[in-house]
PDB file of N, CA and C in Angstrom:
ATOM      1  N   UNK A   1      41.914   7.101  33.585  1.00  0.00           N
ATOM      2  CA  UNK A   1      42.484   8.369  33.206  1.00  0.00           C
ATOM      3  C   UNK A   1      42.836   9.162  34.459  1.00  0.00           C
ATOM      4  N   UNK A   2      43.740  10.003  34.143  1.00  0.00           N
ATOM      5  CA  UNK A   2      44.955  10.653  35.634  1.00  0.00           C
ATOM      6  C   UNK A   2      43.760  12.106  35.268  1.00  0.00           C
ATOM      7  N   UNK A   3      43.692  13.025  36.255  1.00  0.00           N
ATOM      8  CA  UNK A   3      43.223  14.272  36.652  1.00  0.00           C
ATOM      9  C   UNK A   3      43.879  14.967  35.088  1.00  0.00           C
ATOM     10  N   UNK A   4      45.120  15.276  34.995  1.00  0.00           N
ATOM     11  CA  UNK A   4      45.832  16.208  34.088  1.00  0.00           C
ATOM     12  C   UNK A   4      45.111  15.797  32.641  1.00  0.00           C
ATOM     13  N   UNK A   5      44.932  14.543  32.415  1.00  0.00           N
ATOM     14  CA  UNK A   5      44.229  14.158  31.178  1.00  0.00           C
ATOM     15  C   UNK A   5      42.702  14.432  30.782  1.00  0.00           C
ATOM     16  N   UNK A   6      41.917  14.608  31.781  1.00  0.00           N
ATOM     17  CA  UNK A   6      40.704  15.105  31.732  1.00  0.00           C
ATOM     18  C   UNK A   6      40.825  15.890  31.701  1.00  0.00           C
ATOM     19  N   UNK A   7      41.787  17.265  32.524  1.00  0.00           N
ATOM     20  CA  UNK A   7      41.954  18.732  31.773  1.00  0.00           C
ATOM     21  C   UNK A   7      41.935  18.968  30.749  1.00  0.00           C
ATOM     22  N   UNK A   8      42.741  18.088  29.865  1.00  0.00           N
ATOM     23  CA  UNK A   8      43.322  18.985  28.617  1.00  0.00           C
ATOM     24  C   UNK A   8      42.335  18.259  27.712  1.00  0.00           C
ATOM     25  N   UNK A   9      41.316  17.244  27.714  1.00  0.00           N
ATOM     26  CA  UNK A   9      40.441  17.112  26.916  1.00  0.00           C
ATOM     27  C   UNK A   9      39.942  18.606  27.009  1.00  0.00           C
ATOM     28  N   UNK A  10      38.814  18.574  25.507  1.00  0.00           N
ATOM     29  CA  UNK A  10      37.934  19.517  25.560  1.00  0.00           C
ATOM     30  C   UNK A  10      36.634  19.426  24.428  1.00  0.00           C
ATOM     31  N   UNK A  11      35.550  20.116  24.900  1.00  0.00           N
ATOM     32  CA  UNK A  11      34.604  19.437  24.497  1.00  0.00           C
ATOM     33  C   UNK A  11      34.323  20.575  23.046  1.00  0.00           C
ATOM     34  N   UNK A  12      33.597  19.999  21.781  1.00  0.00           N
ATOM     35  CA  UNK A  12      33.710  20.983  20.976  1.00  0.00           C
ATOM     36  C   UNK A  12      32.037  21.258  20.416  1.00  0.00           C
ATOM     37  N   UNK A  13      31.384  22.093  20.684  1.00  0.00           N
ATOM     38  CA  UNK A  13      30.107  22.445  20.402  1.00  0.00           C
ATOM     39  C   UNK A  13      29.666  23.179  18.998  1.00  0.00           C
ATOM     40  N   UNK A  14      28.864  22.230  18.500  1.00  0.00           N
ATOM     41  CA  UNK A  14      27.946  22.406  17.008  1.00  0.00           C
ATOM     42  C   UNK A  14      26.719  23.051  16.821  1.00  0.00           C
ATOM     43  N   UNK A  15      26.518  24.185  16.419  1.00  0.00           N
ATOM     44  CA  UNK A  15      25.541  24.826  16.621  1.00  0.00           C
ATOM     45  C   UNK A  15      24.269  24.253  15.561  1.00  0.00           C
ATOM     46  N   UNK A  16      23.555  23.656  16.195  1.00  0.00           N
ATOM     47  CA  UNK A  16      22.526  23.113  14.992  1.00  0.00           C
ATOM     48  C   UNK A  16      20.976  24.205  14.825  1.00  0.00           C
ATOM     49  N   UNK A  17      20.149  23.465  13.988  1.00  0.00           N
ATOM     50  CA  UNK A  17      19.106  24.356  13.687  1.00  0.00           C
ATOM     51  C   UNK A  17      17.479  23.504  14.572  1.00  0.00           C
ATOM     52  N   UNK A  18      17.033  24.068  15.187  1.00  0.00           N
ATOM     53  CA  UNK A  18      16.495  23.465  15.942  1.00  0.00           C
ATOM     54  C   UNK A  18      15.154  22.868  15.230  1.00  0.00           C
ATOM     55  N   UNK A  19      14.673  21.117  15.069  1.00  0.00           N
ATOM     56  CA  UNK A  19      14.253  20.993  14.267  1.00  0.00           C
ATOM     57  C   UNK A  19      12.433  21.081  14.670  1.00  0.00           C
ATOM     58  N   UNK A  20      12.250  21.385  13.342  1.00  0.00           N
ATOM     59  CA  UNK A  20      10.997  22.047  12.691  1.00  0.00           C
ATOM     60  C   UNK A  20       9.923  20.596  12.728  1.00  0.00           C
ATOM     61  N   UNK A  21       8.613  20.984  13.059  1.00  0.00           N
ATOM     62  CA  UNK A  21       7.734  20.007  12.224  1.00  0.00           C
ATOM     63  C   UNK A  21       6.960  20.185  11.202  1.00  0.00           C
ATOM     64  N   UNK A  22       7.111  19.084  10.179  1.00  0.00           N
ATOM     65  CA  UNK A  22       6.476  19.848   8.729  1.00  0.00           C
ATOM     66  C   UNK A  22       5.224  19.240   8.126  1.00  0.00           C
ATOM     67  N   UNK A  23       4.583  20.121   9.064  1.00  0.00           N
ATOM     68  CA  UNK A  23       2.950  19.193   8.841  1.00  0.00           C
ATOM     69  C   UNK A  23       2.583  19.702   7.655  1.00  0.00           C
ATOM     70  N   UNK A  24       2.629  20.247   6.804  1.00  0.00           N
ATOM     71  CA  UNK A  24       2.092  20.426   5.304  1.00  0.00           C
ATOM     72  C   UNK A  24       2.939  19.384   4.832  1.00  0.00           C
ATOM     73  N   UNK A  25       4.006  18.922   4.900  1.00  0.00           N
ATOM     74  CA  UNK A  25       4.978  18.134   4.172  1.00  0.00           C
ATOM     75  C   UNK A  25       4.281  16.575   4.400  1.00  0.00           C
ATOM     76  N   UNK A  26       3.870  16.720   5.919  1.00  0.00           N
ATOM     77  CA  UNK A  26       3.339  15.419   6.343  1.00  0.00           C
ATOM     78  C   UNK A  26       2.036  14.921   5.731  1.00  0.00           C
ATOM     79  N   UNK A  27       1.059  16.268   5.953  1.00  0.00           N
ATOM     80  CA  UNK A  27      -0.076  15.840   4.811  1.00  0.00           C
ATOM     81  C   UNK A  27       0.201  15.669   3.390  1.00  0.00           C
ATOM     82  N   UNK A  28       0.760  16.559   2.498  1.00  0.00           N
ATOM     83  CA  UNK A  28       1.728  16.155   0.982  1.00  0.00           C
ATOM     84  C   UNK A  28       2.020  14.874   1.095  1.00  0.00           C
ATOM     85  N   UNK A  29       3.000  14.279   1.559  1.00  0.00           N
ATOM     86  CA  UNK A  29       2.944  12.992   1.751  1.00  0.00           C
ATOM     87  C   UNK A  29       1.826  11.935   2.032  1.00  0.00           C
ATOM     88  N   UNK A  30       1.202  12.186   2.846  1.00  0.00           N
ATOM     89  CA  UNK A  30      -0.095  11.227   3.279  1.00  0.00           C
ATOM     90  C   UNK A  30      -1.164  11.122   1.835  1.00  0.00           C
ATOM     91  N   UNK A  31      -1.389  11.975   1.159  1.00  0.00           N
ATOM     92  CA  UNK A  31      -2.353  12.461   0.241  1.00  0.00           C
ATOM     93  C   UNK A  31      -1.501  11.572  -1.409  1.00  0.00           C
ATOM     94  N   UNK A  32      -0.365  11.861  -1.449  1.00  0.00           N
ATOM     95  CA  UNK A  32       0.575  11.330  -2.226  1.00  0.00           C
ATOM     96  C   UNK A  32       0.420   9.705  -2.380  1.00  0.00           C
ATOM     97  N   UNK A  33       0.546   9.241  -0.804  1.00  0.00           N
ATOM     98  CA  UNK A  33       0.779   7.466  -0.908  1.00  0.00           C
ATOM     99  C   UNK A  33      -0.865   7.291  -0.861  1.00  0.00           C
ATOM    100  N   UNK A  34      -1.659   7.955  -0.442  1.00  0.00           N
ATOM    101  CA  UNK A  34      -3.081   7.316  -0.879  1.00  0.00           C
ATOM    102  C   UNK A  34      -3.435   7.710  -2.399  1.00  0.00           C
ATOM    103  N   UNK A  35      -3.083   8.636  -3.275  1.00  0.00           N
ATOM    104  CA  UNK A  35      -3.168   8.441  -4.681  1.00  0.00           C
ATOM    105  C   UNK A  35      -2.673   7.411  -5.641  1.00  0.00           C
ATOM    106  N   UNK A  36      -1.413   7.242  -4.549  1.00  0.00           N
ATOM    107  CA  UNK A  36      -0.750   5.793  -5.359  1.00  0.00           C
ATOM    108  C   UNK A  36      -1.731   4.620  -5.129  1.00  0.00           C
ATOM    109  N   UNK A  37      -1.964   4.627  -3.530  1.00  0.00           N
ATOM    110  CA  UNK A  37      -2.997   3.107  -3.277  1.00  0.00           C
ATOM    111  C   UNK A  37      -3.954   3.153  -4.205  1.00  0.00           C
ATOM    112  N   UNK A  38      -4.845   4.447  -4.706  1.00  0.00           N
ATOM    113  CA  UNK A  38      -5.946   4.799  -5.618  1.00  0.00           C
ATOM    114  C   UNK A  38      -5.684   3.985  -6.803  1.00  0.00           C
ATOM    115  N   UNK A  39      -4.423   3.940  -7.035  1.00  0.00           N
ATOM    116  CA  UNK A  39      -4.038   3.874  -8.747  1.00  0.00           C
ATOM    117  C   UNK A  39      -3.526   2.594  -9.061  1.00  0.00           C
ATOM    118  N   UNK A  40      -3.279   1.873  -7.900  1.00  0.00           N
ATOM    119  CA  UNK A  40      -3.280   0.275  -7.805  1.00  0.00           C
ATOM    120  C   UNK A  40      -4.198   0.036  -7.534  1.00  0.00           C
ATOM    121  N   UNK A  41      -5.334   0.131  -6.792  1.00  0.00           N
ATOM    122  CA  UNK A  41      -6.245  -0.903  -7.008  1.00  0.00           C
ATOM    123  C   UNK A  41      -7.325  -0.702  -7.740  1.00  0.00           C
ATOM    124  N   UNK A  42      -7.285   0.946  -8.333  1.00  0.00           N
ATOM    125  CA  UNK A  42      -8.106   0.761 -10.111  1.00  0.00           C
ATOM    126  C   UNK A  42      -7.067  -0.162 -11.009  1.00  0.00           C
ATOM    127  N   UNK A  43      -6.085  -0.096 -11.093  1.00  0.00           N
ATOM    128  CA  UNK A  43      -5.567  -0.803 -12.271  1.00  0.00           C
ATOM    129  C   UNK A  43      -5.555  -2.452 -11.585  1.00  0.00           C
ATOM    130  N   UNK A  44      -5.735  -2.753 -10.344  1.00  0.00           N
ATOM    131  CA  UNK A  44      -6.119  -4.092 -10.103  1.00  0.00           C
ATOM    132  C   UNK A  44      -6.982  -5.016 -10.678  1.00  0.00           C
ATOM    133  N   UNK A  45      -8.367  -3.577  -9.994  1.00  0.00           N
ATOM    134  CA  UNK A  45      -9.277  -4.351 -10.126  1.00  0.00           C
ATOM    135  C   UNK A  45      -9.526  -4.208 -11.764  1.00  0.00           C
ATOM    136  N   UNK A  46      -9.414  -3.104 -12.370  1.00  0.00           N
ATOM    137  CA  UNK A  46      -9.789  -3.030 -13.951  1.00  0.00           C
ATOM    138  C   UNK A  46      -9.138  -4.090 -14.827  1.00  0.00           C
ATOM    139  N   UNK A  47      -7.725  -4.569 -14.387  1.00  0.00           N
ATOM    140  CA  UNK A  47      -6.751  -6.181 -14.801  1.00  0.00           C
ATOM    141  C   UNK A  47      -8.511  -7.448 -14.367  1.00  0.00           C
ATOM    142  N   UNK A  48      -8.731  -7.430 -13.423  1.00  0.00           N
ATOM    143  CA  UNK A  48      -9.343  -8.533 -12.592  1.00  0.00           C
ATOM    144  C   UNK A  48     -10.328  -8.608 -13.181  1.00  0.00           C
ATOM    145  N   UNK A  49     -11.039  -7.347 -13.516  1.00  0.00           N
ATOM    146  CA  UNK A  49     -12.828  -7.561 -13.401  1.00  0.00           C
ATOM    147  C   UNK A  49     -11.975  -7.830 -15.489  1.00  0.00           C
ATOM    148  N   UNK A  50     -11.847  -7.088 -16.345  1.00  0.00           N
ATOM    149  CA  UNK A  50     -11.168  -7.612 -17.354  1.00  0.00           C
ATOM    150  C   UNK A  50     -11.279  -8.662 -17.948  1.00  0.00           C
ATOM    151  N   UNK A  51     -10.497  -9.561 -16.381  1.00  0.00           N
ATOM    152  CA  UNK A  51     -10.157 -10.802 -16.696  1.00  0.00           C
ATOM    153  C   UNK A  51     -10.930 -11.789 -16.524  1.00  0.00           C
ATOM    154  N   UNK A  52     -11.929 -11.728 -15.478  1.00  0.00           N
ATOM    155  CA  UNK A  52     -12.998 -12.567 -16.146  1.00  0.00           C
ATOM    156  C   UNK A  52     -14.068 -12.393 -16.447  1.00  0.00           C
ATOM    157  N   UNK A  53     -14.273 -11.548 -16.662  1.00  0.00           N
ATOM    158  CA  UNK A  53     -15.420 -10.546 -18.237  1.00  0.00           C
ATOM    159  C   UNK A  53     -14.862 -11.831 -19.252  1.00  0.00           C
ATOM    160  N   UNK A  54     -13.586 -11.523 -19.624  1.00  0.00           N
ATOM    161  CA  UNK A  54     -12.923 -12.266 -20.819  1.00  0.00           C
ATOM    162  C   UNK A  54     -12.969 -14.140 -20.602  1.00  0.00           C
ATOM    163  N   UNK A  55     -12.849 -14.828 -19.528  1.00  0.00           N
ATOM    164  CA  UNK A  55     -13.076 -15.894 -19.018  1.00  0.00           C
ATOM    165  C   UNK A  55     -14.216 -16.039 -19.025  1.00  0.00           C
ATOM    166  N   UNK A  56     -15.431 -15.580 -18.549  1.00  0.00           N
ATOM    167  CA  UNK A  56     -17.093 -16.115 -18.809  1.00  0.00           C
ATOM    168  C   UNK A  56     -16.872 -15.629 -20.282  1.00  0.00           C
ATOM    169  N   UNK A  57     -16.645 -15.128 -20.968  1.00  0.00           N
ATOM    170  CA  UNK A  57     -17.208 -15.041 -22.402  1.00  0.00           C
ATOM    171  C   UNK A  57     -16.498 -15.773 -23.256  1.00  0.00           C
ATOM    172  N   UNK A  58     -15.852 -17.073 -23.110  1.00  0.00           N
ATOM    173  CA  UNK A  58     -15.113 -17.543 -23.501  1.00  0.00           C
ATOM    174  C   UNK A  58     -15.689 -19.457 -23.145  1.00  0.00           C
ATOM    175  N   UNK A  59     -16.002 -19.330 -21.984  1.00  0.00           N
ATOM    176  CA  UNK A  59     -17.081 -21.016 -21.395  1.00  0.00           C
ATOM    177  C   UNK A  59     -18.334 -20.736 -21.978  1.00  0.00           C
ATOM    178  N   UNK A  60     -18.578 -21.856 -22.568  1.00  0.00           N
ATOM    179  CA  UNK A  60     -19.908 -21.910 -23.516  1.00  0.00           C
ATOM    180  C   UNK A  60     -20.997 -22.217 -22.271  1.00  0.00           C
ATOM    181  N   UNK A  61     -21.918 -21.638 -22.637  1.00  0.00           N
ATOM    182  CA  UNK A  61     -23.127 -21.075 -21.922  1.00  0.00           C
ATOM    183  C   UNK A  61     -23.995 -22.684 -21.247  1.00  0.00           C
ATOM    184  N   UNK A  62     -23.918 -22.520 -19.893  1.00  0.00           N
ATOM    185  CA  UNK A  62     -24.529 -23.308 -19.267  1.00  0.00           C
ATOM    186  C   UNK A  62     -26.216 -23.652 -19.179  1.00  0.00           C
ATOM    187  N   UNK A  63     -26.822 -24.247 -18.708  1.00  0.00           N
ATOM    188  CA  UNK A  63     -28.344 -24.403 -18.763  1.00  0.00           C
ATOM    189  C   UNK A  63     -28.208 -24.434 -16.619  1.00  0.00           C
ATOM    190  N   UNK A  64     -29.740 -23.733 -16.712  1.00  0.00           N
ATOM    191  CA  UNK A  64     -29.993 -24.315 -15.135  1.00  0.00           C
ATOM    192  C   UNK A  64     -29.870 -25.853 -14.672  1.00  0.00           C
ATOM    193  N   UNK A  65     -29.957 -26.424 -15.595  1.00  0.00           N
ATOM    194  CA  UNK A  65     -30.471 -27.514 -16.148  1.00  0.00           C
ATOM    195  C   UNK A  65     -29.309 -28.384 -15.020  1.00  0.00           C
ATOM    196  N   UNK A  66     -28.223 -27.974 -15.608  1.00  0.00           N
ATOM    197  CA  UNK A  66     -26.749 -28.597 -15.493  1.00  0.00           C
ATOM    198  C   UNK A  66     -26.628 -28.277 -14.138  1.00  0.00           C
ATOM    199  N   UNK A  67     -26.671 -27.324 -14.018  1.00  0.00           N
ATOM    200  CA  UNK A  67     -25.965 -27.434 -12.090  1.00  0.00           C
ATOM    201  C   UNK A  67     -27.102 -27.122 -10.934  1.00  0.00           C
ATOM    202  N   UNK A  68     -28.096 -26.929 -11.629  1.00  0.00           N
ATOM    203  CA  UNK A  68     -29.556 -27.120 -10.515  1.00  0.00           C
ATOM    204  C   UNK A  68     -29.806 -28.583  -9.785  1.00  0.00           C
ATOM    205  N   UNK A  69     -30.430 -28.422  -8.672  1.00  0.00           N
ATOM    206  CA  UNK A  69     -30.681 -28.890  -7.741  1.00  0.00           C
ATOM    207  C   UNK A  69     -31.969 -30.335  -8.470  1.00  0.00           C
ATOM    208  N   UNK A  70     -31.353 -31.598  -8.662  1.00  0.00           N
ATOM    209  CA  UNK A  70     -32.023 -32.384  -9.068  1.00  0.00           C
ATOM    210  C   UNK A  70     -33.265 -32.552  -8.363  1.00  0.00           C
ATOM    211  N   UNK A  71     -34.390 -33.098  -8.749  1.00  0.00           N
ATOM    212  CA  UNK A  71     -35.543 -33.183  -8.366  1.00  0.00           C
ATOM    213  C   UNK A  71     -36.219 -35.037  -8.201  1.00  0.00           C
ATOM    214  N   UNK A  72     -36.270 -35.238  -7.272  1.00  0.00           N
ATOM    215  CA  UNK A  72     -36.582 -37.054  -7.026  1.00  0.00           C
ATOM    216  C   UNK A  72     -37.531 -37.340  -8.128  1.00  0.00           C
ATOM    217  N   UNK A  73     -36.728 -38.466  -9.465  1.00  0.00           N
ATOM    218  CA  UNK A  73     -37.607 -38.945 -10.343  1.00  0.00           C
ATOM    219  C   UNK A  73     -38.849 -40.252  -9.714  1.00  0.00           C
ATOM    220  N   UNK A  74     -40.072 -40.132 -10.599  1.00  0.00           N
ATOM    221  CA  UNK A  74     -40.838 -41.059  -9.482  1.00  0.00           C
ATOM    222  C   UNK A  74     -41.056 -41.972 -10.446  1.00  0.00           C
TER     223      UNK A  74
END
């Protein structure tokens, strides 16, 4: 670019708002996504524990008998 062309540029200035930090917004938020984590892993675990509540009550009832530690017949 020639001298005369950099003259006649010109620069055009935006007056902005100088930005803010929004620490109540930041805690609101923080407090927000840990109520959600709260509310998944009660409804996790309440699905889970549920589910095999419903699974042992459903396998017919074992004896020690069956999965204890055999004892040397003489």
């Amino acid at each position: 670019m020639t001298l005369p062309l950099l003259a006649i540029q010109s620069i055009t200035w935006i007056k902005v708002q100088k930005p803010t930090f929004d620490l109540v917004g930041v805690v609101l938020g923080s407090f927000a996504l840990a109520g959600v984590c709260v509310l998944v892993a009660l409804a996790l675990g309440g699905v889970l524990g549920l589910g095999f509540i419903l699974r042992n009550r459903r396998l017919p009832p074992r004896s020690w008998a069956d999965d204890g530690v055999k004892l040397a017949q003489r």
